[in-house]
Protein backbone atom coordinates (compact mmCIF):
# COMPACT_ATOMS: atom_id res chain seq x y z
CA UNK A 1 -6.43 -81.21 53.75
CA UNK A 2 -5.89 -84.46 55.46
CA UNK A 3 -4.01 -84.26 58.68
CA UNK A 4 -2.04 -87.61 59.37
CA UNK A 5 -0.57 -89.06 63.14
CA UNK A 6 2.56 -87.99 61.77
CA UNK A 7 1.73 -84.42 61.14
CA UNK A 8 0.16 -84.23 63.97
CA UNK A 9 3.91 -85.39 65.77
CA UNK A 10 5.68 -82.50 63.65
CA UNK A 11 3.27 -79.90 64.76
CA UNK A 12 3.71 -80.73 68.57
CA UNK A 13 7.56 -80.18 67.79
CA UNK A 14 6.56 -76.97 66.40
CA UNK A 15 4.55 -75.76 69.21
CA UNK A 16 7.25 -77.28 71.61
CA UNK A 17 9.95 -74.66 69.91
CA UNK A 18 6.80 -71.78 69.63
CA UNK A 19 5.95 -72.43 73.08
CA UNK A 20 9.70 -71.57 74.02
CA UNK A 21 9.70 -68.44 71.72
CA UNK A 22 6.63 -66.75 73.53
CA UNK A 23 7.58 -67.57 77.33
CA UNK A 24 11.37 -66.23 76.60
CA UNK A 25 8.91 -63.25 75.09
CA UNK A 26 7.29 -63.07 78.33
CA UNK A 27 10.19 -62.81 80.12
CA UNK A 28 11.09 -59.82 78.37
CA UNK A 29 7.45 -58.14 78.39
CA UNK A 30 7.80 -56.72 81.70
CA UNK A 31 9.55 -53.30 80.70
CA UNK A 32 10.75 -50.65 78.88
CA UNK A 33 14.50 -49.08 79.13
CA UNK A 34 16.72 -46.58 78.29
CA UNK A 35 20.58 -46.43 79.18
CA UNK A 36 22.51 -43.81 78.56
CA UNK A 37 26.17 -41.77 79.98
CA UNK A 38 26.02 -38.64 82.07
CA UNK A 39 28.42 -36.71 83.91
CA UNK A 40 26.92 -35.74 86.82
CA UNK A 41 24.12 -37.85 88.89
CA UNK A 42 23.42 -34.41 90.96
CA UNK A 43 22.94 -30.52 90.96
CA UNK A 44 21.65 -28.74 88.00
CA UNK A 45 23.19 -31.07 85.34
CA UNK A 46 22.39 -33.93 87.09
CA UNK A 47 21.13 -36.81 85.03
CA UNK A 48 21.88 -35.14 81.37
CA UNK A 49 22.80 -37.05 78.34
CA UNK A 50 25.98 -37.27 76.79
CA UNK A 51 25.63 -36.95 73.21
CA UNK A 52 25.29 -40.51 71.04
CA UNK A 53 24.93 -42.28 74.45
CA UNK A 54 21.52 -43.10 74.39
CA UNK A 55 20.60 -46.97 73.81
CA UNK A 56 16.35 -47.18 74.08
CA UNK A 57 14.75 -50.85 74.65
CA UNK A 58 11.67 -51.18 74.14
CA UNK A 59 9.42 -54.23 74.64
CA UNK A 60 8.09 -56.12 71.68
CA UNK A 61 4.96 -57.50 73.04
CA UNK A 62 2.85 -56.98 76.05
CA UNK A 63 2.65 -59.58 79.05
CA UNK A 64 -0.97 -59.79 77.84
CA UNK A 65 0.10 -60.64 74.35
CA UNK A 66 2.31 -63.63 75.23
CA UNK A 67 0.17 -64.74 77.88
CA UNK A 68 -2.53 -65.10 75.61
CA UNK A 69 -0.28 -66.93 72.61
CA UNK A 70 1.15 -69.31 75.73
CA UNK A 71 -2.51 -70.17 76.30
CA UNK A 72 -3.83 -70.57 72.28
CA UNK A 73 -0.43 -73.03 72.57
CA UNK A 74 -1.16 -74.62 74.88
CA UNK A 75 -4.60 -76.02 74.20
CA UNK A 76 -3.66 -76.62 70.36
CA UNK A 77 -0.94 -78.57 72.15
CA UNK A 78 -3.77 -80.43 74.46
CA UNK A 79 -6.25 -81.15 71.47
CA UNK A 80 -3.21 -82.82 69.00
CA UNK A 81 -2.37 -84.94 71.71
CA UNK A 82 -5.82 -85.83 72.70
CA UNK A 83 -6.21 -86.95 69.08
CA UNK A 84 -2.98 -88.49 68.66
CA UNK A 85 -4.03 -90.90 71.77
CA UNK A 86 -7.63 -91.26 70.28
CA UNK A 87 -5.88 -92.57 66.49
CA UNK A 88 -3.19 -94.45 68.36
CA UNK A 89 -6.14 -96.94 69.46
CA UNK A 90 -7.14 -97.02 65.84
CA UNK A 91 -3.74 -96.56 63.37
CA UNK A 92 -2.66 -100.04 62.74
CA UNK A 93 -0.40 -101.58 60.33
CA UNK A 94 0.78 -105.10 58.68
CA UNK A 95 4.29 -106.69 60.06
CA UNK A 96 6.12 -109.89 58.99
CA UNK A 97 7.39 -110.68 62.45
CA UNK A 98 10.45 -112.94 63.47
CA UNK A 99 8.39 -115.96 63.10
CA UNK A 100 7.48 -115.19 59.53
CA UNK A 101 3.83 -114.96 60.41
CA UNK A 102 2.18 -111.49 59.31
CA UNK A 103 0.46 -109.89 62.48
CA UNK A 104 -1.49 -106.49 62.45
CA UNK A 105 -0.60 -104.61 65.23
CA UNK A 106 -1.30 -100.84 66.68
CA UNK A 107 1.12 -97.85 67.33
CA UNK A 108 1.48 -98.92 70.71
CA UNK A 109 1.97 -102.37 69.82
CA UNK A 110 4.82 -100.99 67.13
CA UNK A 111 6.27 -98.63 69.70
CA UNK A 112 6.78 -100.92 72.16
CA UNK A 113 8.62 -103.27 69.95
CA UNK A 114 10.44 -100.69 68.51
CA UNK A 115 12.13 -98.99 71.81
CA UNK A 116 11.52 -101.86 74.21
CA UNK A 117 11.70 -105.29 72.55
CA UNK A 118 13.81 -105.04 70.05
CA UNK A 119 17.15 -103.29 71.63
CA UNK A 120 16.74 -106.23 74.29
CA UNK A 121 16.20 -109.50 71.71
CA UNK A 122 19.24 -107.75 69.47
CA UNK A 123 21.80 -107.75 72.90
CA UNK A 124 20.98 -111.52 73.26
CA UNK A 125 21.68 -112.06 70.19
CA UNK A 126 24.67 -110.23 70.46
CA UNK A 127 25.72 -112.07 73.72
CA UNK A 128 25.63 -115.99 72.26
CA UNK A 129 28.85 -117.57 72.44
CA UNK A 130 30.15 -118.53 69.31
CA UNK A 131 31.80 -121.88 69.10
CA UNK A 132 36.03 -121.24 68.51
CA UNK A 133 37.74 -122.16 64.91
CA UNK A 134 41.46 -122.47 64.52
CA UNK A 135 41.91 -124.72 67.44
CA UNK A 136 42.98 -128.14 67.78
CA UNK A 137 40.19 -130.56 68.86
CA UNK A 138 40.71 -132.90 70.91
CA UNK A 139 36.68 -134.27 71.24
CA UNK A 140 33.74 -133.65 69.37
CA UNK A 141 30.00 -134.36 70.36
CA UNK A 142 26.81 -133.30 69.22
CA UNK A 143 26.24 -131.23 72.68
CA UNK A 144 29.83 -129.58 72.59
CA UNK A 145 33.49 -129.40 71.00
CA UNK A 146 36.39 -129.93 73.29
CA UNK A 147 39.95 -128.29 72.38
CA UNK A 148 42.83 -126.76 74.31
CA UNK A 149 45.63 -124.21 74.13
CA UNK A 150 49.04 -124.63 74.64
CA UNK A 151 51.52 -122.09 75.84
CA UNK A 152 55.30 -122.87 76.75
CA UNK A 153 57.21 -121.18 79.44
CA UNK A 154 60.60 -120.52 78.67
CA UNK A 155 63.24 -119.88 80.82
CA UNK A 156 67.25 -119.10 80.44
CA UNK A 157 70.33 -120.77 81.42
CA UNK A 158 73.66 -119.59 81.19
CA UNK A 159 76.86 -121.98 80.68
CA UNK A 160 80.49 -121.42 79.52
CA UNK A 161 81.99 -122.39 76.00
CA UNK A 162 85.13 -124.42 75.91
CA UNK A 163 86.80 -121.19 75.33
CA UNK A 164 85.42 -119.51 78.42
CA UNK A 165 82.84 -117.38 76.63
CA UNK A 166 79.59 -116.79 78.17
CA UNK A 167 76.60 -118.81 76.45
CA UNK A 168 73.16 -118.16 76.99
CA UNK A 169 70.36 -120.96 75.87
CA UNK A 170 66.99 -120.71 76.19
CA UNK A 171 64.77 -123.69 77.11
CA UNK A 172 61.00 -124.84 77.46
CA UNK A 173 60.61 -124.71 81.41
CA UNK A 174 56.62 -126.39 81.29
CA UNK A 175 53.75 -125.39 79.41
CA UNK A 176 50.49 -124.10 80.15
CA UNK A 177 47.83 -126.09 79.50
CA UNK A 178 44.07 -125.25 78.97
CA UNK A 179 41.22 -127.66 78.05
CA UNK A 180 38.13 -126.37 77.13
CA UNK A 181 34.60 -127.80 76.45
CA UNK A 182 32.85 -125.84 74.10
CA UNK A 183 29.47 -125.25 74.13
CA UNK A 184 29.07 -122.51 71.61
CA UNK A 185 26.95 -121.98 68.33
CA UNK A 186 28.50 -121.85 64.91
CA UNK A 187 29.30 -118.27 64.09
CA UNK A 188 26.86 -118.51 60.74
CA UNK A 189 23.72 -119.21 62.65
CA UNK A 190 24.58 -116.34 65.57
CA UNK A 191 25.35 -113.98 62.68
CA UNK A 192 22.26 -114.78 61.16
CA UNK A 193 20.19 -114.47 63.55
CA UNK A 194 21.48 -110.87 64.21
CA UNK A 195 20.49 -110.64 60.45
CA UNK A 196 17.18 -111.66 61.21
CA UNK A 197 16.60 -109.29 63.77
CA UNK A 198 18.07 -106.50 62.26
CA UNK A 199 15.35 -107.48 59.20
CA UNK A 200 12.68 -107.60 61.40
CA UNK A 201 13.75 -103.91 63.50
CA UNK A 202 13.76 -102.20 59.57
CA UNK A 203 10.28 -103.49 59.40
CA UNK A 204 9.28 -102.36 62.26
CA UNK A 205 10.00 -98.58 61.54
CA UNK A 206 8.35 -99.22 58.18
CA UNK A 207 5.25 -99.95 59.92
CA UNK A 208 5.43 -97.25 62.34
CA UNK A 209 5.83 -95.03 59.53
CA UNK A 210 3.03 -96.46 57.33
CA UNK A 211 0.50 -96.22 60.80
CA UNK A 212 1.62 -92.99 61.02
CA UNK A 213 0.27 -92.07 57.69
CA UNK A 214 -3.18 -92.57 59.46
CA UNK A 215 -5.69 -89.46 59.35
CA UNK A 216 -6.28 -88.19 62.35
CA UNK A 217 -9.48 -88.14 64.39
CA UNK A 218 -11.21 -85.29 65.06
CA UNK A 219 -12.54 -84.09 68.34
């Protein structure tokens, strides 16, 4: 039966939980009890029983047992991962990258992508400034867009009517002005470029998973 790199990653999960199983085992390996209820702790009744009392543990395996299990474990555990390192230099797999180009590239290779590369190039991406719409321009270049806001201040003033009633008007007091060069990219080409990338990361765990369909070496 052909065992793959990614069988080989279950069964190191597996051991990982078995391994947990058999030291908690251990733990408990060390005795045998009994509680129970008595009346009197001395004299001549000291110590007896009272009747449906009794609980009696007894251990399931010997320290010997587990210890022995822990060790088989443990050097399955060393041999799958010796292996997994040994096919790592080996597995390799085909990958469109973001250039277009198709590259051949190891688990490592993939990996590092994967968890390293990728999270950064797709945070860049993330972080371009897109260039505003809605606004009034005021200049436009090839190098930048130039537009600004406008927001009045308003103030209050009171004043009497002819008939001595109270009047209260509201008037523009100035207005806030901000002019702004903008240097930002067109929201299309950020948004496809996050495309891109998000492409590309879908490939990647494509080829991880394909590599990981590689057998396994044996020792």
């Amino acid at each position: 039966m052909v065992f793959t790199l990614g069988d080989a990653f279950s069964r190191r999960k597996q051991i990982e939980s078995e391994l947990n199983n058999w030291i908690n085992r251990l733990r408990l390996a060390g005795k045998d009890s009994i509680k129970y209820q008595t009346k009197e702790i001395e004299g001549e009744k000291k110590f007896i029983k009272i009747p449906g009392s009794e609980k009696d543990f007894k251990r399931t395996y010997t320290i010997e047992e587990c210890q022995e299990k822990i060790k088989q474990l443990i050097e399955e555990d060393r041999k799958i991962a010796l292996r997994i390192s040994l096919t790592n230099q080996k597995a390799k797999a085909r990958l469109v990258d973001l250039e277009g180009n198709e590259v051949e590239l190891t688990i490592p290779e993939l990996l590092v992508l994967k968890n390293d590369i990728a999270p950064k190039l797709e945070e860049a991406a993330q972080a371009v400034p897109k260039k505003a719409v809605g606004v009034e321009v005021i200049e436009k270049t090839d190098a930048y867009t130039k537009w600004r806001t406008i927001y009045p201040l308003y103030k209050q003033k009171q004043s009497l009517s002819e008939q001595g009633h109270k009047i209260e008007e509201e008037y523009i007091d100035y207005y806030n002005v901000e002019e702004i060069v903008d240097y930002g990219i067109e929201e299309r080409n950020v948004f496809d470029q996050i495309d891109k990338i998000h492409a590309w990361q879908h490939r990647l765990k494509e080829a991880i998973n394909q590599a990981n369909k590689t057998e396994l070496i044996e020792l």
